[in-house]
N, C-alpha and C. Protein backbone atom coordinates (compact mmCIF):
# COMPACT_ATOMS: atom_id res chain seq x y z
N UNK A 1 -0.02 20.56 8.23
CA UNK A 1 0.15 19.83 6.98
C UNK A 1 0.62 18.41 7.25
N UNK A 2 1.44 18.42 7.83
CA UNK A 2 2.01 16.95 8.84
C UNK A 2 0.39 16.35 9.02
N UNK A 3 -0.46 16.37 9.42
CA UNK A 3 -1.34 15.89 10.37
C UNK A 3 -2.17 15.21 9.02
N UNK A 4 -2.45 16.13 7.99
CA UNK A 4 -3.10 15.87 6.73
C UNK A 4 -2.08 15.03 5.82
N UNK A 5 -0.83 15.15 5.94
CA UNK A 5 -0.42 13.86 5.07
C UNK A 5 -0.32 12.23 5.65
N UNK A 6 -0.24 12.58 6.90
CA UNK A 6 -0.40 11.52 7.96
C UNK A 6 -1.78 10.59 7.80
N UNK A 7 -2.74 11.43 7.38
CA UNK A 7 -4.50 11.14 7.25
C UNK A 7 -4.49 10.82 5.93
N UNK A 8 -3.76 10.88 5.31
CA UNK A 8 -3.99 10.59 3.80
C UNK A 8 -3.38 9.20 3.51
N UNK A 9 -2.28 9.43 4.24
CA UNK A 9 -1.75 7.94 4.00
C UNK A 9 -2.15 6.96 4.74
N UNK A 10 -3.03 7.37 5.71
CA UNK A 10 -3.50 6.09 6.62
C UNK A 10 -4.59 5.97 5.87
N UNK A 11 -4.94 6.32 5.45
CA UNK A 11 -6.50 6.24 4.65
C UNK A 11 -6.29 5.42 2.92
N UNK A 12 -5.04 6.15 2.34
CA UNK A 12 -4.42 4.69 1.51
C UNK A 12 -3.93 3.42 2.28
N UNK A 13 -3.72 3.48 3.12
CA UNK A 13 -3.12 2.36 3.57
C UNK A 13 -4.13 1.08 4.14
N UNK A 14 -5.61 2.16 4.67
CA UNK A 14 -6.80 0.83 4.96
C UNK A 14 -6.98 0.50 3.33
N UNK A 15 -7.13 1.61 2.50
CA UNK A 15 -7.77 1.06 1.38
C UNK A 15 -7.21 0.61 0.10
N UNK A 16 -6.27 0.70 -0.14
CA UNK A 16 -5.45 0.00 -1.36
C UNK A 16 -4.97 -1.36 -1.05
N UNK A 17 -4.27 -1.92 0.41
CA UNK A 17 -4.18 -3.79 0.51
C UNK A 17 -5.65 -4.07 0.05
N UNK A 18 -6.14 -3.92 0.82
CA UNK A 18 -8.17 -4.45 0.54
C UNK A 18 -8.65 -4.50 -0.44
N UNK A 19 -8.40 -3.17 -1.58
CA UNK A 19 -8.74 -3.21 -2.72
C UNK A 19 -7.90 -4.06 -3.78
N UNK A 20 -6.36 -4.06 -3.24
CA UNK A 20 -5.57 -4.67 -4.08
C UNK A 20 -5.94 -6.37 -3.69
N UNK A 21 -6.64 -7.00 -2.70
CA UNK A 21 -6.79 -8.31 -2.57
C UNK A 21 -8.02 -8.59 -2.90
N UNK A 22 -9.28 -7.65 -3.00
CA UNK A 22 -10.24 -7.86 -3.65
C UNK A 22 -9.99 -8.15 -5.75
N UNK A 23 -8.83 -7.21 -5.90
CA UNK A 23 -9.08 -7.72 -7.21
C UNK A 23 -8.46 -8.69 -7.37
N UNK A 24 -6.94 -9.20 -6.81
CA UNK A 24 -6.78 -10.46 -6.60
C UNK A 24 -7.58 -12.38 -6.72
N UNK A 25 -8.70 -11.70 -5.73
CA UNK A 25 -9.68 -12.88 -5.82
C UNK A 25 -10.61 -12.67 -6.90
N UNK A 26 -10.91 -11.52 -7.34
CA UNK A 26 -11.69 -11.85 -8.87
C UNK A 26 -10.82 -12.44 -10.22
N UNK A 27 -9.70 -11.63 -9.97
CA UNK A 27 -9.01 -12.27 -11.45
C UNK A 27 -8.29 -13.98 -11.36
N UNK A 28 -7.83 -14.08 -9.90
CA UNK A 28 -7.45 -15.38 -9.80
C UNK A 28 -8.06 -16.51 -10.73
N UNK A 29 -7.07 -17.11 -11.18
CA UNK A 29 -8.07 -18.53 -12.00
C UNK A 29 -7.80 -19.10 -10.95
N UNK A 30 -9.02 -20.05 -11.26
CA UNK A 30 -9.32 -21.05 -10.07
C UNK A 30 -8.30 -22.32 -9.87
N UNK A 31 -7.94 -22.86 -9.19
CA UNK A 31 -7.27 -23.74 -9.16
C UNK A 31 -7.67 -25.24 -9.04
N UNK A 32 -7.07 -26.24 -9.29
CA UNK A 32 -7.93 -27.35 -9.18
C UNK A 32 -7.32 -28.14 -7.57
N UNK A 33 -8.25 -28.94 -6.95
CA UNK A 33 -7.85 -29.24 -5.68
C UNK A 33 -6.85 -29.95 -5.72
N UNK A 34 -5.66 -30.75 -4.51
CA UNK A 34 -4.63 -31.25 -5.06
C UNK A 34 -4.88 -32.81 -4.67
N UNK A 35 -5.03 -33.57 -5.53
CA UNK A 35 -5.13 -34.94 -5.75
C UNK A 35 -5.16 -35.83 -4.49
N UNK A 36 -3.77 -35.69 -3.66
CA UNK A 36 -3.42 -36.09 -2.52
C UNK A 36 -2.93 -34.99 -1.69
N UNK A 37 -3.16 -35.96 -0.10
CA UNK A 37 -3.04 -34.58 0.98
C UNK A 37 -1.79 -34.20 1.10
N UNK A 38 -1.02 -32.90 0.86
CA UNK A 38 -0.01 -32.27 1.33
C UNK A 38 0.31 -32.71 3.08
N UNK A 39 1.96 -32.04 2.77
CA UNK A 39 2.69 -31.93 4.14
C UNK A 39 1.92 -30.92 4.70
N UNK A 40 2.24 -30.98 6.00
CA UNK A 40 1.82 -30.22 6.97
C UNK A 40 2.26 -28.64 6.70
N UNK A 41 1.65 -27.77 6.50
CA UNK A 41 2.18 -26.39 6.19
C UNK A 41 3.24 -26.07 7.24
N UNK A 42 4.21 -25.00 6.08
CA UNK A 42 5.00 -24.43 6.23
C UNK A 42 4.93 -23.72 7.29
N UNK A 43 5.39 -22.90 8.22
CA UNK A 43 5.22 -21.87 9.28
C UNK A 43 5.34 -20.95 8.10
N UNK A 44 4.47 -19.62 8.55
CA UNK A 44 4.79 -18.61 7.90
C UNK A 44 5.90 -17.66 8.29
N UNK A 45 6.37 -16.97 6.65
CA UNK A 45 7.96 -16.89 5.93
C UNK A 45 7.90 -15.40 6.68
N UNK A 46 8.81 -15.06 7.63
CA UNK A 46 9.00 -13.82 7.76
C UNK A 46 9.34 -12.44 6.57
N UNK A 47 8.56 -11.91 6.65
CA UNK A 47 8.97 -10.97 5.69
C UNK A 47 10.36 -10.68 5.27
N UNK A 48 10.81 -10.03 4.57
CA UNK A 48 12.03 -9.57 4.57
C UNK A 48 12.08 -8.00 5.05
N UNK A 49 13.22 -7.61 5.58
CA UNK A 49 13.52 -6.02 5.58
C UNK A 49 12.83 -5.14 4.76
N UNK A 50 12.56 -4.28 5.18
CA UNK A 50 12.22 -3.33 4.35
C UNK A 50 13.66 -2.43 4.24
N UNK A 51 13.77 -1.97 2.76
CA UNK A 51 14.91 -1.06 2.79
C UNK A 51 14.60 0.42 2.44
N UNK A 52 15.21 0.95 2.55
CA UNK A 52 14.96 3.02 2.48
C UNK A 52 14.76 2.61 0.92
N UNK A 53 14.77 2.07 0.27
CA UNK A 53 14.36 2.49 -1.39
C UNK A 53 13.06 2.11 -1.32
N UNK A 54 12.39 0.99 -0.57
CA UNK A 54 11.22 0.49 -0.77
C UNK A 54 10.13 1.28 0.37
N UNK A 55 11.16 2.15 0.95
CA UNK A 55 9.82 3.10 2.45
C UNK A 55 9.24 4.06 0.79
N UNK A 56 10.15 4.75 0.53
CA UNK A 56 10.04 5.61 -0.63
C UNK A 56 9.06 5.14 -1.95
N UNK A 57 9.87 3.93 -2.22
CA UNK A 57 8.20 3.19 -2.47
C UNK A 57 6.74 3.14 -1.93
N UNK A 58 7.11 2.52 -1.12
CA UNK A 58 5.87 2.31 -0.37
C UNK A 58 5.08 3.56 -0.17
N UNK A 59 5.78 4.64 0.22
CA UNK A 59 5.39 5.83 0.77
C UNK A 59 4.30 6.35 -0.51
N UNK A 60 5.28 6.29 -1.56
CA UNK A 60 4.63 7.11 -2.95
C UNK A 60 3.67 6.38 -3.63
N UNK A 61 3.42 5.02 -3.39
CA UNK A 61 2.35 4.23 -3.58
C UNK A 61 1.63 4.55 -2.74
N UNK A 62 1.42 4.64 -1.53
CA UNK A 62 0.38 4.78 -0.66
C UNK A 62 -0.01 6.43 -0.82
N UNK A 63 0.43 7.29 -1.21
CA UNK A 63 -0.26 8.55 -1.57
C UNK A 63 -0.38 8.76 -2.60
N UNK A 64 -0.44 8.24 -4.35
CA UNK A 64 -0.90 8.17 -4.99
C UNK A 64 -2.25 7.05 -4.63
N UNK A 65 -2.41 6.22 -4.20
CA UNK A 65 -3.68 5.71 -3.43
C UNK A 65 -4.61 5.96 -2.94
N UNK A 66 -3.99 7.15 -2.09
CA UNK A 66 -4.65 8.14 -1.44
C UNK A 66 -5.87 9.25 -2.15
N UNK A 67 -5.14 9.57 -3.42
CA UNK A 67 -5.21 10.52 -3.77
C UNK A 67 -6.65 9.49 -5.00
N UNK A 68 -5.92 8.61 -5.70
CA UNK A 68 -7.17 8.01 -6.24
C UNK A 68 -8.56 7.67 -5.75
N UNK A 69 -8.26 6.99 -4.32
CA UNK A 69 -9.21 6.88 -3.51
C UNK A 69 -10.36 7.72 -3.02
N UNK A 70 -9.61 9.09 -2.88
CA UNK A 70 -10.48 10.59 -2.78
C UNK A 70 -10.95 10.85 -3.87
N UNK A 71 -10.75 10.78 -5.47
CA UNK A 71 -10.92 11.54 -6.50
C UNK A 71 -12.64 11.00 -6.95
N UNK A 72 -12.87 11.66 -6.63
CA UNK A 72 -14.74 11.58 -7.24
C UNK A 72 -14.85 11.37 -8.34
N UNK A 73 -13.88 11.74 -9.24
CA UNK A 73 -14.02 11.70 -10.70
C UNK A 73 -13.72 10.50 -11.23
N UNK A 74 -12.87 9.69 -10.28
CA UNK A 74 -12.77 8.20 -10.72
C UNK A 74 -14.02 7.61 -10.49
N UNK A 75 -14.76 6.70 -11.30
CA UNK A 75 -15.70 5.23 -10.67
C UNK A 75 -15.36 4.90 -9.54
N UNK A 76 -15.91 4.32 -8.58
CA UNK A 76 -15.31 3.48 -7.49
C UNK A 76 -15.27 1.95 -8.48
N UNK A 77 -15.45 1.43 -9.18
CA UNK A 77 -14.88 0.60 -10.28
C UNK A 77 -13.60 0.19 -10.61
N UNK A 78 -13.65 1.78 -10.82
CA UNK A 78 -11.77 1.75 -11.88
C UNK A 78 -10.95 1.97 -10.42
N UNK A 79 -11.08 2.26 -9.21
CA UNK A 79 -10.59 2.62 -8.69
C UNK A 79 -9.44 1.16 -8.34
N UNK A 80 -9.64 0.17 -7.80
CA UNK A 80 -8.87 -0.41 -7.59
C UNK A 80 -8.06 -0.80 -8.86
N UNK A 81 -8.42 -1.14 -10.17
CA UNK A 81 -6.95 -1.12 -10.94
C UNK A 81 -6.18 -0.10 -11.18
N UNK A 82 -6.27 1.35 -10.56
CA UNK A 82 -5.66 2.41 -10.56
C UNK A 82 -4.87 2.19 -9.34
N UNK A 83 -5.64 1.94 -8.49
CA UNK A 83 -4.59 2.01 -7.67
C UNK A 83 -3.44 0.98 -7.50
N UNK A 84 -3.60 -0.21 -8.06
CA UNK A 84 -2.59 -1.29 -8.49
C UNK A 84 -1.66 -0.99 -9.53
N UNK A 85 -2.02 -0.46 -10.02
CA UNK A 85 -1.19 0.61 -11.35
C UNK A 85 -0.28 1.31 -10.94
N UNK A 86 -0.68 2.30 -9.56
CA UNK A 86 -0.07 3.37 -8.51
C UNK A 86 1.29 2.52 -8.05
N UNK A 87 0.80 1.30 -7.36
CA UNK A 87 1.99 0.09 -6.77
C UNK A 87 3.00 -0.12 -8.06
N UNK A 88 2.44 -0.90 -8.44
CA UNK A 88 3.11 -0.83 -9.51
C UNK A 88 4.18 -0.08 -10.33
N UNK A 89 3.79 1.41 -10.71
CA UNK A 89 4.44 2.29 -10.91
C UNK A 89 5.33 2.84 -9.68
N UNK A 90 5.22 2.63 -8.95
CA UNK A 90 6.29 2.99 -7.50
C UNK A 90 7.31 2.03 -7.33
N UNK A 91 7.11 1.01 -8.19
CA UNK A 91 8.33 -0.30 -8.45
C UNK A 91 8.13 -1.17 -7.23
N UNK A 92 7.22 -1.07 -6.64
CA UNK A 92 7.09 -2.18 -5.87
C UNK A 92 5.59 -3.51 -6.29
N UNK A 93 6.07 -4.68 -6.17
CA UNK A 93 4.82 -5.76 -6.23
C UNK A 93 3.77 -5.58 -5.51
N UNK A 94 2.94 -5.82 -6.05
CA UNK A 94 1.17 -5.55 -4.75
C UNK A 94 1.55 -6.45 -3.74
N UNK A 95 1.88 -7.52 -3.60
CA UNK A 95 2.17 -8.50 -2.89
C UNK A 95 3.55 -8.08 -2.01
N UNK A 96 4.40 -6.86 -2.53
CA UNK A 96 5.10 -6.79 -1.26
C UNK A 96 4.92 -5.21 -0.67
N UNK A 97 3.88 -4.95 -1.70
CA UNK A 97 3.09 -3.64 -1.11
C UNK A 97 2.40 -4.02 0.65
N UNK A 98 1.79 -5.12 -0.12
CA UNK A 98 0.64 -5.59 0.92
C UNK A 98 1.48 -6.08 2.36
N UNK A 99 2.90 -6.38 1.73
CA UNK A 99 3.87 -7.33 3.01
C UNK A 99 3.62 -5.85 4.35
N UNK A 100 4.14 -5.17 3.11
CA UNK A 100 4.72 -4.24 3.72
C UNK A 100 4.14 -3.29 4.37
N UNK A 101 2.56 -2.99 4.26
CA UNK A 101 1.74 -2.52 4.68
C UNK A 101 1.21 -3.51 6.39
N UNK A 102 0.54 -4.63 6.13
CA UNK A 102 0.68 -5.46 7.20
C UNK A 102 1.77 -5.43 7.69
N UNK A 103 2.89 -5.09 8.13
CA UNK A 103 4.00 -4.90 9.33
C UNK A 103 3.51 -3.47 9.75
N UNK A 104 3.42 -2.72 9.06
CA UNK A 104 3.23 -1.20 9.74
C UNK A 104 2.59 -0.97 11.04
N UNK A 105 1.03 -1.89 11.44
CA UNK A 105 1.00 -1.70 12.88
C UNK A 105 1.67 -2.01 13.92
N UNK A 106 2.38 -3.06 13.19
CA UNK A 106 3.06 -3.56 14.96
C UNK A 106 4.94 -3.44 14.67
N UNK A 107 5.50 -2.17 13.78
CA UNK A 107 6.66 -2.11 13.94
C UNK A 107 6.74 -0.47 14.06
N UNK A 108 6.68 0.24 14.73
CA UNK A 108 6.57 1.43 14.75
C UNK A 108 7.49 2.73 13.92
N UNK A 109 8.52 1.61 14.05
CA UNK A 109 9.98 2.09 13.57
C UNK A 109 9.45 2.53 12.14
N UNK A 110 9.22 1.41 11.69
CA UNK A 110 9.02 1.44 9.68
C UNK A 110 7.62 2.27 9.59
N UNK A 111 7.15 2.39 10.83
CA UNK A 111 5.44 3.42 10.53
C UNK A 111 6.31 4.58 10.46
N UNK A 112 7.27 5.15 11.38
CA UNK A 112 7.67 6.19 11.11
C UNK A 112 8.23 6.62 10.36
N UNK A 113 9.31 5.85 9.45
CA UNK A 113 9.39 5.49 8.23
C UNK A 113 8.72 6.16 6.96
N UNK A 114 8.07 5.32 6.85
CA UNK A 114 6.87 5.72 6.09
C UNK A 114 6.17 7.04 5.69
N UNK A 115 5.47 6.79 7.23
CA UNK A 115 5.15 8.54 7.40
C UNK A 115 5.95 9.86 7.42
N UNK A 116 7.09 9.78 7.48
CA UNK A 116 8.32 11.07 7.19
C UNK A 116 8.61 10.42 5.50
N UNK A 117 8.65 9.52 4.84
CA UNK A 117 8.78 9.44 3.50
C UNK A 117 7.43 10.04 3.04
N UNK A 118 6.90 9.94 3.35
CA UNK A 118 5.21 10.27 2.90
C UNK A 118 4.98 11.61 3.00
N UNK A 119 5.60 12.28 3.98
CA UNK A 119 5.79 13.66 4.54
C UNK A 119 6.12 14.18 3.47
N UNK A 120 7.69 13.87 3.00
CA UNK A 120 8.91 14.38 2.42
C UNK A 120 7.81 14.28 0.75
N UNK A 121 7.22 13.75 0.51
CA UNK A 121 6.78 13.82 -0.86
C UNK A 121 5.86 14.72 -1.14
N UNK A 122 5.47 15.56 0.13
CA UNK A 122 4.05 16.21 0.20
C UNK A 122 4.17 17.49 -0.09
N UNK A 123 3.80 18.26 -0.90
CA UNK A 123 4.18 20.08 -0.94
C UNK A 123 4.53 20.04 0.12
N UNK A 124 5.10 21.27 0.18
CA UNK A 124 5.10 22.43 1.26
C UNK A 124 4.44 23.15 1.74
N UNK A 125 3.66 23.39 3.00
CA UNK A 125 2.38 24.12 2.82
C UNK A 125 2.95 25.77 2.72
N UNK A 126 2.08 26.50 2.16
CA UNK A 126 3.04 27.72 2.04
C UNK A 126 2.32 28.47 3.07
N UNK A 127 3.48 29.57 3.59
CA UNK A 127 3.83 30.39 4.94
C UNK A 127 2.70 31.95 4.54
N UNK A 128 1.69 32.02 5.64
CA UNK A 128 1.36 33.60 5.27
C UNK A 128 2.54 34.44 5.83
N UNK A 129 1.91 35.19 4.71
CA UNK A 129 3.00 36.48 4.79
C UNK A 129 2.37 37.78 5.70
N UNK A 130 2.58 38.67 6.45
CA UNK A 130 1.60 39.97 6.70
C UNK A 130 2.51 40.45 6.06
C-alpha cells in the first residue's frame, strides 16, 4: 500500500504544477511591455521553509490531485480547475504549491516528508484474515 500511495502522489505531483501553470498562462491578462529598461534582475528569492502544517498541505493537495487526475469521469478539461480547487482547499497558494513541489527533487528530507504525510492520509489497507 506504501508503494501505491507513493505512485499516486508522484503522479500528482508531475501533473498538477503543469496543469496548475498551464492554466495560469491562459487566464493571465496580458501585460503591457515596460516603457524603459529595468535593473538588472533580482537573483532568485529562496524559497521559504516548508513547515509540518504545509507537508500536510501539500501532501493532501497532491492526493486529491491524484485522485482527480485518475478519475475518467472528469473531462480532461475540468480537470485542471479541479485540481486548483484541490490546492486551494488544502490552504495552500498554487504558487506555493508549485514552490513547494519544485524543491522536492533535490531535498530529500521534505520528499520524505511528504511521502509519510501522504502515507498517513491513505486508508489502511486491510489485513486478510484465515
Amino acid at each position: 500500500m506504501q508503494f501505491l500511495s507513493s505512485m499516486t502522489l508522484a503522479a500528482a505531483l508531475v501533473s498538477a504544477p503543469a496543469a496548475f501553470a498551464q492554466t495560469a498562462q491562459q487566464t493571465a491578462p496580458a501585460t503591457p511591455a515596460p516603457a524603459a529598461p529595468m535593473a538588472a534582475p533580482a537573483a532568485p528569492a529562496t524559497p521559504a521553509p516548508v513547515t509540518d502544517a504545509e507537508v500536510t498541505q501539500f501532501a493532501t493537495a497532491a492526493v486529491a490531485a491524484g485522485k482527480i487526475q485518475n478519475d475518467a469521469a472528469i473531462a480532461a478539461d475540468a480537470k485542471t480547475p479541479k485540481i486548483v480547487e484541490a490546492i486551494t482547499a488544502s490552504g495552500l497558494t498554487p504558487e506555493r504549491f508549485n514552490e513547494i513541489a519544485q524543491m522536492l527533487p533535490s531535498d530529500a528530507a521534505l520528499n520524505k516528508r511528504v511521502t509519510d504525510a501522504a502515507a498517513a492520509l491513505a486508508p489502511a489497507a486491510p489485513t486478510a484474515t484465515n
